[in-house]
C-alpha atoms as a PDB file:
ATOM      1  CA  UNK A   1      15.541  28.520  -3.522  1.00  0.00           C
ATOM      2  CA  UNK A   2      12.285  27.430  -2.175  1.00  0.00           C
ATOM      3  CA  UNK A   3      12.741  24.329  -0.436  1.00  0.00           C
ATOM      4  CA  UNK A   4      14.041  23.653   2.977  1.00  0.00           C
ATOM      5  CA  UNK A   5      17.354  22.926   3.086  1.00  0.00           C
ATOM      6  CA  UNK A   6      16.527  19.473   4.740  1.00  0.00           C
ATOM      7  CA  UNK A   7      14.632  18.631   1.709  1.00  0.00           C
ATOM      8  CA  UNK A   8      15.682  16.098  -1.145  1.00  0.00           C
ATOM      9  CA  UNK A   9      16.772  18.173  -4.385  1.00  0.00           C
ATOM     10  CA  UNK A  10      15.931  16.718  -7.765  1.00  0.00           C
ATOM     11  CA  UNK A  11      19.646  18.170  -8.546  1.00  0.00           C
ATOM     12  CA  UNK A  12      20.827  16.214  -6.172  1.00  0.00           C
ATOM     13  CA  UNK A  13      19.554  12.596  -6.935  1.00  0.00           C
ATOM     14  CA  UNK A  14      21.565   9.117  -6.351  1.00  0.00           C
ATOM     15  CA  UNK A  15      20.350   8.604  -9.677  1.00  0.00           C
ATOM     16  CA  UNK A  16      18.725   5.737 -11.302  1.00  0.00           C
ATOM     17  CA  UNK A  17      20.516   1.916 -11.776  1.00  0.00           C
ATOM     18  CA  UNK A  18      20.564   2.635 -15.594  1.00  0.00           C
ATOM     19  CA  UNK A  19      21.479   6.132 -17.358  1.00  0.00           C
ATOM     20  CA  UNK A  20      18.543   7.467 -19.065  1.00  0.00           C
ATOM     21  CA  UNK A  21      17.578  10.847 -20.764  1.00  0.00           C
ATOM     22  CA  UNK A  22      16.043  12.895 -18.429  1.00  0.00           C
ATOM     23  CA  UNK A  23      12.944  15.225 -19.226  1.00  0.00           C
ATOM     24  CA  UNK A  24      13.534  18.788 -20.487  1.00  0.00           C
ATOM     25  CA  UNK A  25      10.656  19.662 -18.338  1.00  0.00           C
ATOM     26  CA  UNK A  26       9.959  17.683 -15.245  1.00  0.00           C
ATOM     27  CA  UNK A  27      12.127  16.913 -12.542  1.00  0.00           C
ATOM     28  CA  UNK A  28      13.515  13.532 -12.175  1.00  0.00           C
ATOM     29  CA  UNK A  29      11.127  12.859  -8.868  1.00  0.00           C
ATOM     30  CA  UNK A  30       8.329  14.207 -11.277  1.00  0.00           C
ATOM     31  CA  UNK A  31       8.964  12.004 -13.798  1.00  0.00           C
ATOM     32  CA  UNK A  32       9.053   9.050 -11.264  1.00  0.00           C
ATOM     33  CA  UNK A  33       5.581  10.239 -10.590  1.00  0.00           C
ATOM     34  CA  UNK A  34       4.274   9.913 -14.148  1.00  0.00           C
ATOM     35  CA  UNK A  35       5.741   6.598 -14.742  1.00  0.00           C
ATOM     36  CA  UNK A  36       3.858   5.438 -11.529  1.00  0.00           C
ATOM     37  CA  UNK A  37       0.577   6.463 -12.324  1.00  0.00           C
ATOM     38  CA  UNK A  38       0.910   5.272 -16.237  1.00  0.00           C
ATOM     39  CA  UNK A  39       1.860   1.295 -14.752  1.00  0.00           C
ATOM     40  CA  UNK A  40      -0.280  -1.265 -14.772  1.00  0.00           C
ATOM     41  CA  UNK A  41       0.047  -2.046 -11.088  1.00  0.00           C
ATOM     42  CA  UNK A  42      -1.251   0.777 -10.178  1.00  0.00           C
ATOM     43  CA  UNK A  43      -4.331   0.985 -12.242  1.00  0.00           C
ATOM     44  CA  UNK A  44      -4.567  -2.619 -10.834  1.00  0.00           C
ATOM     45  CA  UNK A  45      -5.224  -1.310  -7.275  1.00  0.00           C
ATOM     46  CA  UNK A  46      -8.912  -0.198  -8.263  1.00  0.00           C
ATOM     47  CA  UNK A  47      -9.688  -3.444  -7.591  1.00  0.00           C
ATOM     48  CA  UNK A  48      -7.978  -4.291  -4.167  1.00  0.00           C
ATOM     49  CA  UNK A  49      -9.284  -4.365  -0.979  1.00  0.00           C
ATOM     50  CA  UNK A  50      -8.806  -1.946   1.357  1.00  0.00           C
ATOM     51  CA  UNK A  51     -10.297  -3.109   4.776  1.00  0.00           C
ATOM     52  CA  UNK A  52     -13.805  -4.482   3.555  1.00  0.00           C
ATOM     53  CA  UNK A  53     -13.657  -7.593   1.074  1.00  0.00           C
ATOM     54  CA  UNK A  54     -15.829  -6.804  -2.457  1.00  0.00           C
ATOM     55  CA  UNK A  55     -17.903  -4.630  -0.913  1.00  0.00           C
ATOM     56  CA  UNK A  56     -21.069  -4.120  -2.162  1.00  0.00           C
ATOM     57  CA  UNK A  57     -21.146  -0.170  -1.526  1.00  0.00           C
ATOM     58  CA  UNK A  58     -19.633   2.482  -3.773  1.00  0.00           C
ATOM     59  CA  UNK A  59     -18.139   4.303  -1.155  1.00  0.00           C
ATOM     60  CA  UNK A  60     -16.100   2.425   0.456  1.00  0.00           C
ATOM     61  CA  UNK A  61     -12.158   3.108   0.378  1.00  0.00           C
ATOM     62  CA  UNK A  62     -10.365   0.836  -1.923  1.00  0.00           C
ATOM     63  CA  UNK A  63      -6.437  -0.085  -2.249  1.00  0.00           C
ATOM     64  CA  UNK A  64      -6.201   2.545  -5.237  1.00  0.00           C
ATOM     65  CA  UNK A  65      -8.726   5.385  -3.036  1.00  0.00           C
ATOM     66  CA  UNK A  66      -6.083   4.531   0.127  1.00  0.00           C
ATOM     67  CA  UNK A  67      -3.210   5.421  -2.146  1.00  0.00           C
ATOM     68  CA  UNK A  68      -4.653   8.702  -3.439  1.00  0.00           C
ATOM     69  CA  UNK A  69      -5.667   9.848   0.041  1.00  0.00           C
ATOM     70  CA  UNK A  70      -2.417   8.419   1.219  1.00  0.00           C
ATOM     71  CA  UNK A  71      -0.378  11.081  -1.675  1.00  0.00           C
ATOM     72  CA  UNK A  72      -3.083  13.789  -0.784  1.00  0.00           C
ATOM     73  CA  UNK A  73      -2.231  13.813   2.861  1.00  0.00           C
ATOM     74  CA  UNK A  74       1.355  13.778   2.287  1.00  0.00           C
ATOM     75  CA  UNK A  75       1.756  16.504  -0.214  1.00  0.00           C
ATOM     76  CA  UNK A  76      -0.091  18.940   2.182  1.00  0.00           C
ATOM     77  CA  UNK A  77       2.716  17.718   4.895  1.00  0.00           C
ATOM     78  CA  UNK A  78       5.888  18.234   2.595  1.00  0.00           C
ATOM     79  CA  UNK A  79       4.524  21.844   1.318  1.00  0.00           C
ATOM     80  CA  UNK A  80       3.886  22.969   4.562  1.00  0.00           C
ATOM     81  CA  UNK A  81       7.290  22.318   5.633  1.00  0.00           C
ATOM     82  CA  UNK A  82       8.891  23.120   2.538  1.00  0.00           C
ATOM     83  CA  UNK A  83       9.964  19.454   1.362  1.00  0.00           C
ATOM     84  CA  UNK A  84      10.235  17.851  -2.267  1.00  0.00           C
ATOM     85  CA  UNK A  85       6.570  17.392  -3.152  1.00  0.00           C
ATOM     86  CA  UNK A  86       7.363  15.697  -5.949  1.00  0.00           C
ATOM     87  CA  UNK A  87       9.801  13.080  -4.470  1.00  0.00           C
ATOM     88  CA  UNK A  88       6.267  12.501  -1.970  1.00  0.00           C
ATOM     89  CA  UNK A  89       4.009  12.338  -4.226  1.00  0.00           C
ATOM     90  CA  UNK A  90       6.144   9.433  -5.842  1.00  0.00           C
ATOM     91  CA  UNK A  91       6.968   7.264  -2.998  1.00  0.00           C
ATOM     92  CA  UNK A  92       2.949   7.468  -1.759  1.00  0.00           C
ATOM     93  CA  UNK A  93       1.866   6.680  -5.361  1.00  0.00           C
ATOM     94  CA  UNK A  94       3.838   3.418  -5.385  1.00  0.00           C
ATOM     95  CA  UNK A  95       3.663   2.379  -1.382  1.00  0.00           C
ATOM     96  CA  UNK A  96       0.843  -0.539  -1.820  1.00  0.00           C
ATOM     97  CA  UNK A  97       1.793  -1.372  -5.369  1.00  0.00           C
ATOM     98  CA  UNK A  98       2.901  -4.994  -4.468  1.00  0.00           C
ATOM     99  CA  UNK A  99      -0.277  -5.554  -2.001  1.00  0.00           C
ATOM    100  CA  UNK A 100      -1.656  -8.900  -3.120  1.00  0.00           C
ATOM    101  CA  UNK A 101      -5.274  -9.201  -3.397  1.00  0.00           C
ATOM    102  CA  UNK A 102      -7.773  -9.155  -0.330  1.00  0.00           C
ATOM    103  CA  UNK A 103      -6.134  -7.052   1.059  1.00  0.00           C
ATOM    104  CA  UNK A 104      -3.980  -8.393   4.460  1.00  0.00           C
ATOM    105  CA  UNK A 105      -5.494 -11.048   4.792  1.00  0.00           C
ATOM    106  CA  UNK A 106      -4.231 -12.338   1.028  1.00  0.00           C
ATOM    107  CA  UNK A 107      -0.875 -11.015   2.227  1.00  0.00           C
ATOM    108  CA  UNK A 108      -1.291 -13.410   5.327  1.00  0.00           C
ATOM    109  CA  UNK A 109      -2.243 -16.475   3.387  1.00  0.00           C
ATOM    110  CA  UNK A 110       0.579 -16.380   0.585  1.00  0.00           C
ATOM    111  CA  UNK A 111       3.080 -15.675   3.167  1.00  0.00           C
ATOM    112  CA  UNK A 112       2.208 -19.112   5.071  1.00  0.00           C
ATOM    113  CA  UNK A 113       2.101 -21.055   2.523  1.00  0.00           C
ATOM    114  CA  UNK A 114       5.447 -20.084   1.230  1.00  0.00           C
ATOM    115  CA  UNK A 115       6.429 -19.772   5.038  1.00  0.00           C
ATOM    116  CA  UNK A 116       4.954 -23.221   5.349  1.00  0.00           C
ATOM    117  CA  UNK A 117       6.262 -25.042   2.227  1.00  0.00           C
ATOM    118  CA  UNK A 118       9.118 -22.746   0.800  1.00  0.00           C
ATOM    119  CA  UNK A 119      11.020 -21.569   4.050  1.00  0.00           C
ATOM    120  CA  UNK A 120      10.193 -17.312   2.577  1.00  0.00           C
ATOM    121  CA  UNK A 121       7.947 -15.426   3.851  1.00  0.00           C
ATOM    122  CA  UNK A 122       5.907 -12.603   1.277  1.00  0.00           C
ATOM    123  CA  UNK A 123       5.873  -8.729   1.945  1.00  0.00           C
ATOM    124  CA  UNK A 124       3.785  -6.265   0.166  1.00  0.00           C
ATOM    125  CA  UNK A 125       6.543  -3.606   0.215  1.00  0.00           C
ATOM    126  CA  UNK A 126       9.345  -6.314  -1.161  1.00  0.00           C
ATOM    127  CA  UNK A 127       6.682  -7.069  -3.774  1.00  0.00           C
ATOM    128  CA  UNK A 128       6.490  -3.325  -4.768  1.00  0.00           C
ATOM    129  CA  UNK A 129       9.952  -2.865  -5.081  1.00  0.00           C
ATOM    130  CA  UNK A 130      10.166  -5.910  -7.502  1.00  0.00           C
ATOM    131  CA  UNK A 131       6.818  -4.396  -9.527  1.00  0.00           C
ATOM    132  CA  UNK A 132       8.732  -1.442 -10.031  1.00  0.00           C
ATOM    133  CA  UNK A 133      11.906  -2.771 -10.667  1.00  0.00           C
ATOM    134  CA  UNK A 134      11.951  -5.663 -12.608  1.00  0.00           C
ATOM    135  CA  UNK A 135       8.240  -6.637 -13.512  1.00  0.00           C
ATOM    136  CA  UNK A 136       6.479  -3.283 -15.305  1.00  0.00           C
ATOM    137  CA  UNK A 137       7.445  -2.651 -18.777  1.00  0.00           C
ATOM    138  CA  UNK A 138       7.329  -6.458 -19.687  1.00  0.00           C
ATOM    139  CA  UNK A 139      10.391  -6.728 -17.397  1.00  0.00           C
ATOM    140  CA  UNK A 140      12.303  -3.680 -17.760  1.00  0.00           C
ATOM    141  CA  UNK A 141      11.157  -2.027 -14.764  1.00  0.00           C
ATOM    142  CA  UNK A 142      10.332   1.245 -14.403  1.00  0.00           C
ATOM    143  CA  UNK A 143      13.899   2.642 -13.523  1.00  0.00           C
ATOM    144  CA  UNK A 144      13.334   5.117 -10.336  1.00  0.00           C
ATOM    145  CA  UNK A 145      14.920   7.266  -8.446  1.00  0.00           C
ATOM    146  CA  UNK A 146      16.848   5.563  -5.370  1.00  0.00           C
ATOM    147  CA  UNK A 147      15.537   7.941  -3.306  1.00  0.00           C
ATOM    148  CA  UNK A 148      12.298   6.855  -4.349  1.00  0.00           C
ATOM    149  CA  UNK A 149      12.778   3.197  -3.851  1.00  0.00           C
ATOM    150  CA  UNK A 150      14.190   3.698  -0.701  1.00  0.00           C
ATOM    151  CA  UNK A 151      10.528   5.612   0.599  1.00  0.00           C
ATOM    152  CA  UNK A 152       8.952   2.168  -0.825  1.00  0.00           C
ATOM    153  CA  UNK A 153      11.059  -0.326   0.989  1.00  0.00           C
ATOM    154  CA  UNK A 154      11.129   1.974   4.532  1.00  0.00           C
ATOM    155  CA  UNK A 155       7.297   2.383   4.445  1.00  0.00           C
ATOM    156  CA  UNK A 156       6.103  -0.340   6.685  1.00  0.00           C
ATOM    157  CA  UNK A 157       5.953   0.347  10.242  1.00  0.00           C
ATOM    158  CA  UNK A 158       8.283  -2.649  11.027  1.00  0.00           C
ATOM    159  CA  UNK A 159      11.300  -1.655   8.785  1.00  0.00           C
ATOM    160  CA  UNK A 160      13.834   1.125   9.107  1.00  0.00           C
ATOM    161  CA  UNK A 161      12.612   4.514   9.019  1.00  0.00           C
ATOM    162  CA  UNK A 162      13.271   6.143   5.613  1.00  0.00           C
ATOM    163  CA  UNK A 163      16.153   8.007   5.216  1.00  0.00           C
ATOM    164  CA  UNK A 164      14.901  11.242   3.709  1.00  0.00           C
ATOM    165  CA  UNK A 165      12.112  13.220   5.236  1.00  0.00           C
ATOM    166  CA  UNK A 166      10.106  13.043   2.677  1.00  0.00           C
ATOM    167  CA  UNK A 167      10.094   9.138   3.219  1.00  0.00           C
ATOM    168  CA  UNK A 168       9.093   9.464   6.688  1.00  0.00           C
ATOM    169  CA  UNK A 169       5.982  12.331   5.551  1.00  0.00           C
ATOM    170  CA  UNK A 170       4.530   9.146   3.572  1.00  0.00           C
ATOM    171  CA  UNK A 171       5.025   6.857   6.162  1.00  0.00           C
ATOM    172  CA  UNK A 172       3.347   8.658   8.961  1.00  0.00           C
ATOM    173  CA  UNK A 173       0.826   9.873   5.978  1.00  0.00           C
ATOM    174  CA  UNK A 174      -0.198   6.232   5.303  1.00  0.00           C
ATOM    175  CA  UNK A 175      -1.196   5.600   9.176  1.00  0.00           C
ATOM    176  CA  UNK A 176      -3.455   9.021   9.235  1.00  0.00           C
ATOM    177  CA  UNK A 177      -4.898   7.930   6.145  1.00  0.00           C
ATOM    178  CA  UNK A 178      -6.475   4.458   7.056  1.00  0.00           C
ATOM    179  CA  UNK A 179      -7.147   5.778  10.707  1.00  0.00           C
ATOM    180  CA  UNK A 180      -9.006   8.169   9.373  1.00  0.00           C
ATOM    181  CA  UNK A 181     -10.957   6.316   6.518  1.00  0.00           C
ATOM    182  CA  UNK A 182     -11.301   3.337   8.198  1.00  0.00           C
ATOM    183  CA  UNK A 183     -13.023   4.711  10.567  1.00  0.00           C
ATOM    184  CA  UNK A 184     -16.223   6.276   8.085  1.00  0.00           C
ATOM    185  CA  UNK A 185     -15.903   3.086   6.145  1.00  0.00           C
ATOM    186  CA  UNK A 186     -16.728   1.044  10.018  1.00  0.00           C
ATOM    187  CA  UNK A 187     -19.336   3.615  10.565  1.00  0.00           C
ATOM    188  CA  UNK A 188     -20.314   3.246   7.000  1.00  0.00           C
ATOM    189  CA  UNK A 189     -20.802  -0.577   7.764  1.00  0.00           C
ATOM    190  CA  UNK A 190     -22.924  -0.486  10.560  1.00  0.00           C
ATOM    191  CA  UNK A 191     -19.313  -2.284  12.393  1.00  0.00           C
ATOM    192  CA  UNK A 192     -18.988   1.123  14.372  1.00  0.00           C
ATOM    193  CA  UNK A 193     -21.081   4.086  15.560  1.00  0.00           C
ATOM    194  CA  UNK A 194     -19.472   7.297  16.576  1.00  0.00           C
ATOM    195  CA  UNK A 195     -20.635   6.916  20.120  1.00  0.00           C
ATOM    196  CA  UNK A 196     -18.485   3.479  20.711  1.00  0.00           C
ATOM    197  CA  UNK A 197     -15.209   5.425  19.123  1.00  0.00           C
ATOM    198  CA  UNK A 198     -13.088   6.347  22.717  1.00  0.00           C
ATOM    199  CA  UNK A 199     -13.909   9.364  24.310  1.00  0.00           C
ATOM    200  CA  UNK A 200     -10.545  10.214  25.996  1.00  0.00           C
ATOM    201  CA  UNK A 201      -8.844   9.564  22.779  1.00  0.00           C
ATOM    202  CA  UNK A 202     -11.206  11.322  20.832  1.00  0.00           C
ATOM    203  CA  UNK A 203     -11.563  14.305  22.976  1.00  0.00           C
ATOM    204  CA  UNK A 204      -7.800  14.755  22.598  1.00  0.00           C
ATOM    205  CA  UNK A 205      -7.973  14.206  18.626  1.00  0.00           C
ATOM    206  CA  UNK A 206     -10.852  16.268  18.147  1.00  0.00           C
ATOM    207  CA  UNK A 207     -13.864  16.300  15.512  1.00  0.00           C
ATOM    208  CA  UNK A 208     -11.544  16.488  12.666  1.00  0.00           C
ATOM    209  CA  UNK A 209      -9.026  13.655  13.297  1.00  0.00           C
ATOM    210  CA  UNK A 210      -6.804  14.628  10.088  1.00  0.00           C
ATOM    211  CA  UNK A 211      -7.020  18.064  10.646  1.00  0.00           C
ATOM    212  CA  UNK A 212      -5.328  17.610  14.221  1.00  0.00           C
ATOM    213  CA  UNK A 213      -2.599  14.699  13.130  1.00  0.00           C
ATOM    214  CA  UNK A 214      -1.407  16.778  10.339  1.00  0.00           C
ATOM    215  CA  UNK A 215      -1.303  19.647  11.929  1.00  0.00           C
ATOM    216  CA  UNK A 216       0.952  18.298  15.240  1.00  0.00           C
ATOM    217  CA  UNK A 217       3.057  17.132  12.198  1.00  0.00           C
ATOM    218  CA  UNK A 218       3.820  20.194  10.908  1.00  0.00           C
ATOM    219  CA  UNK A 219       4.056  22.148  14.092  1.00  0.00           C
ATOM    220  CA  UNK A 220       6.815  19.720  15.810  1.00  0.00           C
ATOM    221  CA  UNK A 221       8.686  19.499  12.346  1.00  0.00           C
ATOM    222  CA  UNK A 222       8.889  22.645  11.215  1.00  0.00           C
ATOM    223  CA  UNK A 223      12.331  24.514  10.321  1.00  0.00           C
ATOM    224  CA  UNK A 224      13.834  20.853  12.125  1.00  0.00           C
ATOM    225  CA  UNK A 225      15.780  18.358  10.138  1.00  0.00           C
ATOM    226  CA  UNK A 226      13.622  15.826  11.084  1.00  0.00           C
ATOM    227  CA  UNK A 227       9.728  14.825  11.402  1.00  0.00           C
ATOM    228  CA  UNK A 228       7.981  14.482  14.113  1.00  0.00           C
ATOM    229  CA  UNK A 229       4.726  14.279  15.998  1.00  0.00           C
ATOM    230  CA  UNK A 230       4.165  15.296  19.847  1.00  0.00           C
ATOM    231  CA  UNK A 231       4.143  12.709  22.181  1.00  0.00           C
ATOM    232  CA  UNK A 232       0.509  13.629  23.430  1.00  0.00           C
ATOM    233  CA  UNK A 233      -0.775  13.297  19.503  1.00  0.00           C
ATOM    234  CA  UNK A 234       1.368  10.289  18.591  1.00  0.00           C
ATOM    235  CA  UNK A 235       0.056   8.382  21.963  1.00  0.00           C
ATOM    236  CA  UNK A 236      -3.664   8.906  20.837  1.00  0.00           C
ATOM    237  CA  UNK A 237      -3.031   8.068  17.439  1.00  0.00           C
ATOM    238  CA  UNK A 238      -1.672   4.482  18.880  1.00  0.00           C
ATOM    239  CA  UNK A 239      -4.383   4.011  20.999  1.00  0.00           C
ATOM    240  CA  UNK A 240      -6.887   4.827  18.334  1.00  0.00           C
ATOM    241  CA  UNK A 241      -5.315   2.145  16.286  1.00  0.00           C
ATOM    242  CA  UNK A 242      -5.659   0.443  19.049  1.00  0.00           C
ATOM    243  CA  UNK A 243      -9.374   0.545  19.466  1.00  0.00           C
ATOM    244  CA  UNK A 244      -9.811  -0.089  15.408  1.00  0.00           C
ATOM    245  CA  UNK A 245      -7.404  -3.010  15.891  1.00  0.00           C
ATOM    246  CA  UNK A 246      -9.796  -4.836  18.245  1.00  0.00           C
ATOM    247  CA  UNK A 247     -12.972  -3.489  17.325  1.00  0.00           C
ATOM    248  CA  UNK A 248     -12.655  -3.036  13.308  1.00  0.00           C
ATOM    249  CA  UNK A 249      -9.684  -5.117  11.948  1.00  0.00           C
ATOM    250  CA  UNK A 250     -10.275  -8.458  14.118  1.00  0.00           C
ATOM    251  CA  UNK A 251     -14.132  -7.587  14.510  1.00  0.00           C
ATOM    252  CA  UNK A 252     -16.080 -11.062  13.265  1.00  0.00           C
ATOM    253  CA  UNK A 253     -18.557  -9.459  11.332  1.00  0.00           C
ATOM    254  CA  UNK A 254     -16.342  -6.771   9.348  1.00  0.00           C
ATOM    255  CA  UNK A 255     -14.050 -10.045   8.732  1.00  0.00           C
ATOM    256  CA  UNK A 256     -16.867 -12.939   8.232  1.00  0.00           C
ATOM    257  CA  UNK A 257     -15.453 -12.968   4.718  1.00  0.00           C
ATOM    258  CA  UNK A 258     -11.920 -13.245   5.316  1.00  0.00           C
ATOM    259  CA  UNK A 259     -11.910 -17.249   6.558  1.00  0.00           C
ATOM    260  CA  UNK A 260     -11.966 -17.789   2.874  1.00  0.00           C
ATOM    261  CA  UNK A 261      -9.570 -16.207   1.862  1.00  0.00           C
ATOM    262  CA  UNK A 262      -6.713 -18.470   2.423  1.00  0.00           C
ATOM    263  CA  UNK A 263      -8.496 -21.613   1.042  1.00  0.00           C
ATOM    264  CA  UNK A 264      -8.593 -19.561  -2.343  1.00  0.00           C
ATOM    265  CA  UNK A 265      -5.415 -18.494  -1.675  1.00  0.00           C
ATOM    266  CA  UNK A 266      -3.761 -21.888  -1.403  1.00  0.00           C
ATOM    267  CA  UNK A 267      -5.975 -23.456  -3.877  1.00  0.00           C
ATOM    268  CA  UNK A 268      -4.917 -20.940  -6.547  1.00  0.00           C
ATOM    269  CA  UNK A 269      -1.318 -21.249  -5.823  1.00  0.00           C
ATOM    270  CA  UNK A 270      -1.183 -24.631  -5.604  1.00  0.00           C
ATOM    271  CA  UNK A 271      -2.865 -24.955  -9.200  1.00  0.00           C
ATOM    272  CA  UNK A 272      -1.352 -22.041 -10.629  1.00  0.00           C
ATOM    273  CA  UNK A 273       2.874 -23.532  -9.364  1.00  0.00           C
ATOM    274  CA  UNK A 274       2.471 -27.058 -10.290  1.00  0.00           C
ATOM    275  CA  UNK A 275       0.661 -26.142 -13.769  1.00  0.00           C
ATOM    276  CA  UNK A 276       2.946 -27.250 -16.348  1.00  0.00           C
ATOM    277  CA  UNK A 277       1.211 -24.974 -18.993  1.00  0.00           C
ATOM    278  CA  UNK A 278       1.763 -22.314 -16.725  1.00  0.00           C
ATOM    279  CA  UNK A 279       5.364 -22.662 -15.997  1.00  0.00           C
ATOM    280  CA  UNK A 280       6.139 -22.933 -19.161  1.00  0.00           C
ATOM    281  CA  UNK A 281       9.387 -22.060 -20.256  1.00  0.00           C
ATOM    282  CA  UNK A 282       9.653 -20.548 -16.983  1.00  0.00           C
ATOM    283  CA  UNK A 283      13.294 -22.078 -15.656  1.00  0.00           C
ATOM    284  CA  UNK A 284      13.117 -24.034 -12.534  1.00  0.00           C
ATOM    285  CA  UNK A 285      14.791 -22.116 -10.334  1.00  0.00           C
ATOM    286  CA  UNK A 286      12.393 -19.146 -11.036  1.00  0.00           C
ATOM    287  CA  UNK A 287       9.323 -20.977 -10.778  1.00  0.00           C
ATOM    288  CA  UNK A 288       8.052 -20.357  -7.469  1.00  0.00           C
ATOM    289  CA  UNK A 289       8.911 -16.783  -7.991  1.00  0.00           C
ATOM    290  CA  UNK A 290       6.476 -16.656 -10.897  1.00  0.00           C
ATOM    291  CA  UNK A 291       3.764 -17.629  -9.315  1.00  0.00           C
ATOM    292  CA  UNK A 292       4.347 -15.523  -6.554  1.00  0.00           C
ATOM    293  CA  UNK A 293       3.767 -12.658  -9.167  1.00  0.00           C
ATOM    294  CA  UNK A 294       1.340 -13.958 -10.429  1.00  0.00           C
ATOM    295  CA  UNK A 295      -0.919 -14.321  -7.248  1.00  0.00           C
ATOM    296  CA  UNK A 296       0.236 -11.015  -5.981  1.00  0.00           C
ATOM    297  CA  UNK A 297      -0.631  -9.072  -8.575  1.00  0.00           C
ATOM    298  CA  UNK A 298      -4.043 -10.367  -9.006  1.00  0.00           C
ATOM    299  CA  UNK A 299      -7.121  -8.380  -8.307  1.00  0.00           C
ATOM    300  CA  UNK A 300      -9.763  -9.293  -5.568  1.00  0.00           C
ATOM    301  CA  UNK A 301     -12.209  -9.973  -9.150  1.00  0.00           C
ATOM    302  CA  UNK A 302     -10.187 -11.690 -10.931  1.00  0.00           C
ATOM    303  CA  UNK A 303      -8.888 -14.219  -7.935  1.00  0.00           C
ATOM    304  CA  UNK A 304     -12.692 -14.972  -7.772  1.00  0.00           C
ATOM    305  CA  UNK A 305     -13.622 -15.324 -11.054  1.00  0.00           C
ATOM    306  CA  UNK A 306     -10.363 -17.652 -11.975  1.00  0.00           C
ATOM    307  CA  UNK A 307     -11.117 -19.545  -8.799  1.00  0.00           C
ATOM    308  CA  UNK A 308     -14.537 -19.810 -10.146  1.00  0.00           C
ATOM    309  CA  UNK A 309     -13.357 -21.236 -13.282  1.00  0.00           C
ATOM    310  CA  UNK A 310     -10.768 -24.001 -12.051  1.00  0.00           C
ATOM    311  CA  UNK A 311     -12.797 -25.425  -8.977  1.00  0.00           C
ATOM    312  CA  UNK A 312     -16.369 -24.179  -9.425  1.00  0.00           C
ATOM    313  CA  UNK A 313     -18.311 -26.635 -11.574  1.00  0.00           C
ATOM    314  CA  UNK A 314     -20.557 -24.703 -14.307  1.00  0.00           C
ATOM    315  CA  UNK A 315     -24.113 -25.730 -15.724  1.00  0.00           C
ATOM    316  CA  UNK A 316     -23.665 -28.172 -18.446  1.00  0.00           C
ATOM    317  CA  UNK A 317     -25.594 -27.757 -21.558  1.00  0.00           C
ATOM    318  CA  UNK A 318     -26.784 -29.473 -24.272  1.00  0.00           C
ATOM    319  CA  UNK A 319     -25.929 -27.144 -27.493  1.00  0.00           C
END
């Protein structure tokens, strides 16, 4: 009665792939959401990097802050204009699940080698959609909602939009949430100052950067059966990402850490897939797919330390 009508019912769900009991009170988006934040991937993403690798400060954004800001921003969208918080709130919470550790830059390194050696190439929102479907619950899955698999798989910015709106909230949600952060965190870092930031662009954003993007959302999608953004907004917004592109994401000293990142990369998989105590009882032919979990799923600490472990020699004492 309250929703738009171009919003996704809970009534009206495709349904999971296997029949279970439903809860007597929660929606089935709502109960999506639970499952989410009880998984072990996604307490995982405490320890991910966001833009900044093992930073030293406590305020800088990580994977699991992202996704939280990420959910924030679009619940505030899909109330506004009426839409299936719920069903939001679920597809934001699992977006990054799959993100491998280091951020990018670790999703960069294991896709080349498997590009390099396998023929594949690796994709943190593939990866996501495997956490949640197969690897969680020791291989059950987690059993969601198509409609929220479907807002995981359509979240990148180089795949198909997703087809319900509340898909496409998260999606434009996810790019006004690292604008927005990444830009303190730069600041933050001594990488940035406010006065380099563009004027024209900025002048046309405002003060409050959010406050402006979500706003333009909801004005240009409201009462429509689809979301959108005006074309003034949405061309700032791309040349903001622009500027943070050159001066922030490929900026030598926000990134001096990142050249090692595919040397532990490789070095790790390369142990971790020809490791016969590691592979096994693993078959064969689902190998290379092991360790692909396996590196994915790891946390920025614990890459390091294991990495530490297998190639860093220790002090040797005399007990």
């Amino acid at each position: 009665m309250i929703l738009s009508p171009f919003a996704s019912l809970s009534s009206n769900t495709e349904g999971r792939k296997k029949t279970e009991t439903e809860c007597n009170y929660r929606t089935a988006f709502q109960k999506d959401r639970d499952k989410i934040i009880h998984c072990k991937a996604f307490r995982r993403l405490k320890h991910k990097t966001q833009v900044f690798i093992s930073p030293a400060g406590d305020y800088y954004r990580t994977r699991l802050t992202h996704t939280l800001e990420v959910s924030q921003i679009a619940r505030t969208i899909s109330r506004a204009l009426c839409l299936n918080e719920d069903l939001t709130e679920a597809i934001a919470l699992s977006h990054d699940l799959g993100h491998t550790p280091f951020g990018h830059s670790g999703e960069e390194a294991l896709s080349e080698i498997l590009e390099k050696n396998f023929g594949i190439k690796f994709y943190h929102h593939e990866q996501s959609l495997r956490i949640v479907e197969i690897l969680e619950k020791d291989g059950k899955g987690l059993n969601l909602c198509k409609e929220v698999l479907e807002g995981i798989g359509g979240h990148g910015s180089d795949q198909p939009m997703p087809k319900t709106l509340e898909g496409k909230v998260v999606r434009l949600s996810d790019r006004f949430a690292y604008l927005r952060h990444d830009i303190e965190d730069a600041i933050a870092a001594k990488i940035l100052n406010k006065n380099d930031l563009p004027k024209k662009t900025m002048k046309i954003l405002g003060r409050n950067i959010l406050d402006t993007l979500v706003s333009d959302i909801i004005e240009n999608s409201k009462d429509k059966p689809e979301i959108k953004m005006s074309k003034k907004i949405y061309k700032a917004m791309n040349d903001l990402y622009d500027f943070m592109y050159e001066n922030v994401y490929t900026n030598p000293e926000a990134k001096r850490e990142e050249k090692k990142i595919p040397y532990l990369i490789h070095q790790l998989f390369r142990y971790f897939h020809y490791d016969k105590n590691f592979q096994k009882r693993v078959p064969r032919e689902k190998q290379l797919q092991h360790t692909i979990d396996f590196i994915a799923g790891m946390t920025d600490r614990f890459a390091i330390n294991k990495f530490q472990e297998l190639f860093v020699p220790s002090e040797w004492k005399n007990n």
